[in-house]
C-alpha atoms as a PDB file:
ATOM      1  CA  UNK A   1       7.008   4.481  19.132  1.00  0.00           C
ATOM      2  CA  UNK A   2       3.762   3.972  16.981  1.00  0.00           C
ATOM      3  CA  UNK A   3       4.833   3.714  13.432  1.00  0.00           C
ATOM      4  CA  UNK A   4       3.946   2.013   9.927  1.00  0.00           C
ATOM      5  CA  UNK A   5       7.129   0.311   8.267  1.00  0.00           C
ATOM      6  CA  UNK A   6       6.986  -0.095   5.183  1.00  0.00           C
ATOM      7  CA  UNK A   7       9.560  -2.838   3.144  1.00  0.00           C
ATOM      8  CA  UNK A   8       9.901  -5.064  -0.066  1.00  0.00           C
ATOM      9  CA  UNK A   9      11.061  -2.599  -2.217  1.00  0.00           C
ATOM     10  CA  UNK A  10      13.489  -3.080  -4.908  1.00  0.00           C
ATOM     11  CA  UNK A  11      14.669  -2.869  -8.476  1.00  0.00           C
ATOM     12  CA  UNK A  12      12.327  -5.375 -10.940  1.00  0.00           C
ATOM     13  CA  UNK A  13      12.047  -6.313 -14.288  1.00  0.00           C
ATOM     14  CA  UNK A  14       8.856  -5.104 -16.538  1.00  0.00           C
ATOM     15  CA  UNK A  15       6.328  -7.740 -16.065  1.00  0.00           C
ATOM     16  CA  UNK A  16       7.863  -8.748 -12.315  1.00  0.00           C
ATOM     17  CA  UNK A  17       6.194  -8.947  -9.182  1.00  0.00           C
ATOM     18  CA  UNK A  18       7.165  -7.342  -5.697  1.00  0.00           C
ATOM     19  CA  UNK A  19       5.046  -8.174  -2.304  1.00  0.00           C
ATOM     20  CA  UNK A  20       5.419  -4.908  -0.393  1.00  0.00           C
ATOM     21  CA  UNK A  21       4.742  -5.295   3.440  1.00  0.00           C
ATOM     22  CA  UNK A  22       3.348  -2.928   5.910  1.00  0.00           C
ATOM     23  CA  UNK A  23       3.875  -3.905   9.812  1.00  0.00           C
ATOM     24  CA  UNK A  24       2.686  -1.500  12.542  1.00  0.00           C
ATOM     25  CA  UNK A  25       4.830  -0.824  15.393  1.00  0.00           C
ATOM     26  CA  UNK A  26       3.123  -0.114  18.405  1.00  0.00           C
ATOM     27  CA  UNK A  27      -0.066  -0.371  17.698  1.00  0.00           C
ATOM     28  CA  UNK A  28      -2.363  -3.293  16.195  1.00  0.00           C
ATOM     29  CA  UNK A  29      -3.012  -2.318  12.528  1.00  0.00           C
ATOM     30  CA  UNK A  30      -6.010  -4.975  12.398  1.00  0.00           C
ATOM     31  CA  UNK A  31      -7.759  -2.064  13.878  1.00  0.00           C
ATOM     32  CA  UNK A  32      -7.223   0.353  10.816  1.00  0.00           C
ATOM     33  CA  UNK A  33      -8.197   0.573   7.256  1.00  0.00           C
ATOM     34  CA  UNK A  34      -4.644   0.429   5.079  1.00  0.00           C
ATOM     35  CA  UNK A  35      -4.296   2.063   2.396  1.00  0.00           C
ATOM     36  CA  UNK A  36      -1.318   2.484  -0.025  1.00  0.00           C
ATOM     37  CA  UNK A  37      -0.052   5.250  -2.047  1.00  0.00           C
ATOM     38  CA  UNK A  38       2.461   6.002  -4.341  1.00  0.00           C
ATOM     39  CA  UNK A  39       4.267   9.077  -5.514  1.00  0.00           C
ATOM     40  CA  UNK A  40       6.653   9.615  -8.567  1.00  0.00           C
ATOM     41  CA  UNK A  41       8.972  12.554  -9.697  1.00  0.00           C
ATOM     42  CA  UNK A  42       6.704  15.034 -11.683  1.00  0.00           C
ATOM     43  CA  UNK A  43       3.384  13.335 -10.357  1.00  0.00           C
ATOM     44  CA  UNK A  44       1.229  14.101  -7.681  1.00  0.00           C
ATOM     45  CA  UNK A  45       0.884  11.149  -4.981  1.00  0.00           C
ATOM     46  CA  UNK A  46      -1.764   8.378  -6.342  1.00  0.00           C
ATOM     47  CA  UNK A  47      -4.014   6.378  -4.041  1.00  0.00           C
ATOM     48  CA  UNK A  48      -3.176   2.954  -5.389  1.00  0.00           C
ATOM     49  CA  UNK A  49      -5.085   0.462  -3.387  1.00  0.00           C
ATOM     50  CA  UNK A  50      -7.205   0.318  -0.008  1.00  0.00           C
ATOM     51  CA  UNK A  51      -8.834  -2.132   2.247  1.00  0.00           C
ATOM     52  CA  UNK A  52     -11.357  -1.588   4.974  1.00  0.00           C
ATOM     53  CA  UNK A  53     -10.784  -2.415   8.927  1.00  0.00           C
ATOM     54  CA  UNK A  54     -12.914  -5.595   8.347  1.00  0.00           C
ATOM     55  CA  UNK A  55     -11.533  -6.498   4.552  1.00  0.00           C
ATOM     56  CA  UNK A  56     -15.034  -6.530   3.401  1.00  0.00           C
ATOM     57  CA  UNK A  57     -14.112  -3.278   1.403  1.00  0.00           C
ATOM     58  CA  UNK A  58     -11.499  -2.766  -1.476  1.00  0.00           C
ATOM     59  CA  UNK A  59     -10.675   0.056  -3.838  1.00  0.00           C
ATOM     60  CA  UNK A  60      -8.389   0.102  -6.811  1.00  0.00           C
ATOM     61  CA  UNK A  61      -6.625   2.581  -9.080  1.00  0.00           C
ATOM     62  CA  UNK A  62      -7.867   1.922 -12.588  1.00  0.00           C
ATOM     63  CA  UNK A  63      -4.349   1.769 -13.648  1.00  0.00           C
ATOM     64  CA  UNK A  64      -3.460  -1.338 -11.314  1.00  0.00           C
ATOM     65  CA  UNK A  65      -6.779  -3.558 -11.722  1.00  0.00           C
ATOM     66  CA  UNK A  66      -6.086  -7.019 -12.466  1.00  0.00           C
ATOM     67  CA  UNK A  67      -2.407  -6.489 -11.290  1.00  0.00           C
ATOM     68  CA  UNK A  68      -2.503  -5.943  -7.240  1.00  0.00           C
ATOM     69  CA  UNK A  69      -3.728  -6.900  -4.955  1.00  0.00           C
ATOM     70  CA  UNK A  70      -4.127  -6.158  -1.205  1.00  0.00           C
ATOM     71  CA  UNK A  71      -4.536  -8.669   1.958  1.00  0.00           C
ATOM     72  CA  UNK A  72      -4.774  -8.299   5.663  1.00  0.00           C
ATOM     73  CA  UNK A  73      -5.544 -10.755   8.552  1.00  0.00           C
ATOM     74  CA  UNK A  74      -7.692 -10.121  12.229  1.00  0.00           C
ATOM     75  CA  UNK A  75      -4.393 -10.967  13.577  1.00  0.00           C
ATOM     76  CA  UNK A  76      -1.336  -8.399  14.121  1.00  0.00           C
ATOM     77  CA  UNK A  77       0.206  -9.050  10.996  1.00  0.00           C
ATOM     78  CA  UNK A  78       1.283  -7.031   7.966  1.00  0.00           C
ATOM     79  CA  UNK A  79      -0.790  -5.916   5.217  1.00  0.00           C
ATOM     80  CA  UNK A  80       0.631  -7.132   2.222  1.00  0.00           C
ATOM     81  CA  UNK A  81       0.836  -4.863  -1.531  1.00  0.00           C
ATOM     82  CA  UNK A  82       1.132  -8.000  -4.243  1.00  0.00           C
ATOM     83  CA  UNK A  83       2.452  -6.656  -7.269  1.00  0.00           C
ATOM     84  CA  UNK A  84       2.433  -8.161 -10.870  1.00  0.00           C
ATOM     85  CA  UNK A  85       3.083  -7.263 -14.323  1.00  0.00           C
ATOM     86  CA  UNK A  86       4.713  -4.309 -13.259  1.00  0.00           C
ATOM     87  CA  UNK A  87       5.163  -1.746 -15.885  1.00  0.00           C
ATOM     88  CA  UNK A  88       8.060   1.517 -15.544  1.00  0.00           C
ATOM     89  CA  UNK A  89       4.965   3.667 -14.970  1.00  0.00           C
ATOM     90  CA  UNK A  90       4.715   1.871 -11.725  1.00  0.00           C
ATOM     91  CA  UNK A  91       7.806   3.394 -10.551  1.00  0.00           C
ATOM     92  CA  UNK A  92       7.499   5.319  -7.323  1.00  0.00           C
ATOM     93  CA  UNK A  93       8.418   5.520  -3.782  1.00  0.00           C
ATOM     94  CA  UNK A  94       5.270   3.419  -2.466  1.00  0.00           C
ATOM     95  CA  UNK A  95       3.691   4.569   1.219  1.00  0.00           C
ATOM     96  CA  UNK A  96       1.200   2.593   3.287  1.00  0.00           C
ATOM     97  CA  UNK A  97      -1.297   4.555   5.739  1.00  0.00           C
ATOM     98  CA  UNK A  98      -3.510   3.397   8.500  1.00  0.00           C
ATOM     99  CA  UNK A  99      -6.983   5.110   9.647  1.00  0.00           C
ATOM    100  CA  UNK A 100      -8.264   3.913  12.566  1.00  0.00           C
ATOM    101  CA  UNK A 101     -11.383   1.908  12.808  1.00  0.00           C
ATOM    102  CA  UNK A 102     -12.265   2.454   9.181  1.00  0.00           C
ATOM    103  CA  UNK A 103     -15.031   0.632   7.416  1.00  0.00           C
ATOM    104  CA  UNK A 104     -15.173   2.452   4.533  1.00  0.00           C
ATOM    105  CA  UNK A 105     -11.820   3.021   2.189  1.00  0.00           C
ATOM    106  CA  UNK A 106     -11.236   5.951   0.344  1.00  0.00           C
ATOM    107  CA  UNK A 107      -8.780   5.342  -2.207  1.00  0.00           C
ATOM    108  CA  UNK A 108      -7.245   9.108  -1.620  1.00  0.00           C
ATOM    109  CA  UNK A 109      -7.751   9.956   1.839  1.00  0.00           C
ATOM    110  CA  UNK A 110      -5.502  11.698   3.326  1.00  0.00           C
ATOM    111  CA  UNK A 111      -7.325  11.628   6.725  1.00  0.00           C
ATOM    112  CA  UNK A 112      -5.032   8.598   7.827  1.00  0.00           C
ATOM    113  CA  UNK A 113      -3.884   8.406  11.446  1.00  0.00           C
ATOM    114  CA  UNK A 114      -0.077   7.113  10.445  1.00  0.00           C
ATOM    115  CA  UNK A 115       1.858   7.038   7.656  1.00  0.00           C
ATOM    116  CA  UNK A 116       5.056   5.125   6.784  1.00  0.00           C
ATOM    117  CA  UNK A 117       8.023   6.510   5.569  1.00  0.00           C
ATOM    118  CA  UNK A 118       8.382   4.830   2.383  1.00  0.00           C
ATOM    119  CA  UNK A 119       9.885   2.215   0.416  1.00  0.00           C
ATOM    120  CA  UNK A 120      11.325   2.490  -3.291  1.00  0.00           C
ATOM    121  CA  UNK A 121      10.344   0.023  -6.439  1.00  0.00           C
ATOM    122  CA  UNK A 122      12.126   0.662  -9.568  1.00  0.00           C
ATOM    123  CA  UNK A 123      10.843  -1.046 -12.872  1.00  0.00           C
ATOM    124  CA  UNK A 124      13.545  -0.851 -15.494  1.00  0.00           C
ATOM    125  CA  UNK A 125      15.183  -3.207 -17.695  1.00  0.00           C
END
């Protein structure tokens, strides 16, 4: 079955970090531009942060500049979300997304080829 898992999630402090993963089953995701998403209650799903098929492309959110950042490898490993000084407002069920053979990154595409299904990170004292 070709699928994006998503894990890592979890309740943090304000100013924690969380490293999110995204592993493709199925399928090689060094093929594919990742990019990752977010949606809370009341707001409308935010492009957070992308990275081209090659890496040689990256796009931030103005809200999380300076505070994530995204890796991938050639090899058929995860893409990793690094999170730090995480605020409440980065609460949100966070969603990674693959398009294949992407050298460009859109921050808010949602023109990707897979989608995962989600994992949840809390920030709360």
């Amino acid at each position: 079955q070709l699928q994006l898992v998503e894990s890592g999630g979890g309740l943090v402090q304000p100013g924690g970090s969380l490293r999110l993963s995204c592993a493709a089953s199925g399928f090689s995701l060094r093929f594919y531009a990742v990019n990752w998403y977010r949606s809370a209650p009341g707001k409308e799903r935010e492009g957070v942060i992308c990275i081209s098929r090659d890496g040689e492309i990256q796009n931030y959110a103005d809200s999380v500049k300076g505070r994530f950042t995204i890796s991938r490898d050639n090899a058929n490993n995860p893409s990793y979300l690094q999170m730090n000084s995480l605020q409440p407002e980065d609460t949100g069920v966070y969603y990674c997304a693959a398009k294949w053979h992407s050298f460009s990154c859109p921050l808010n595409s949602a023109a990707m080829d897979y989608w995962g299904k989600g994992t949840l990170v809390t920030v709360a004292s």
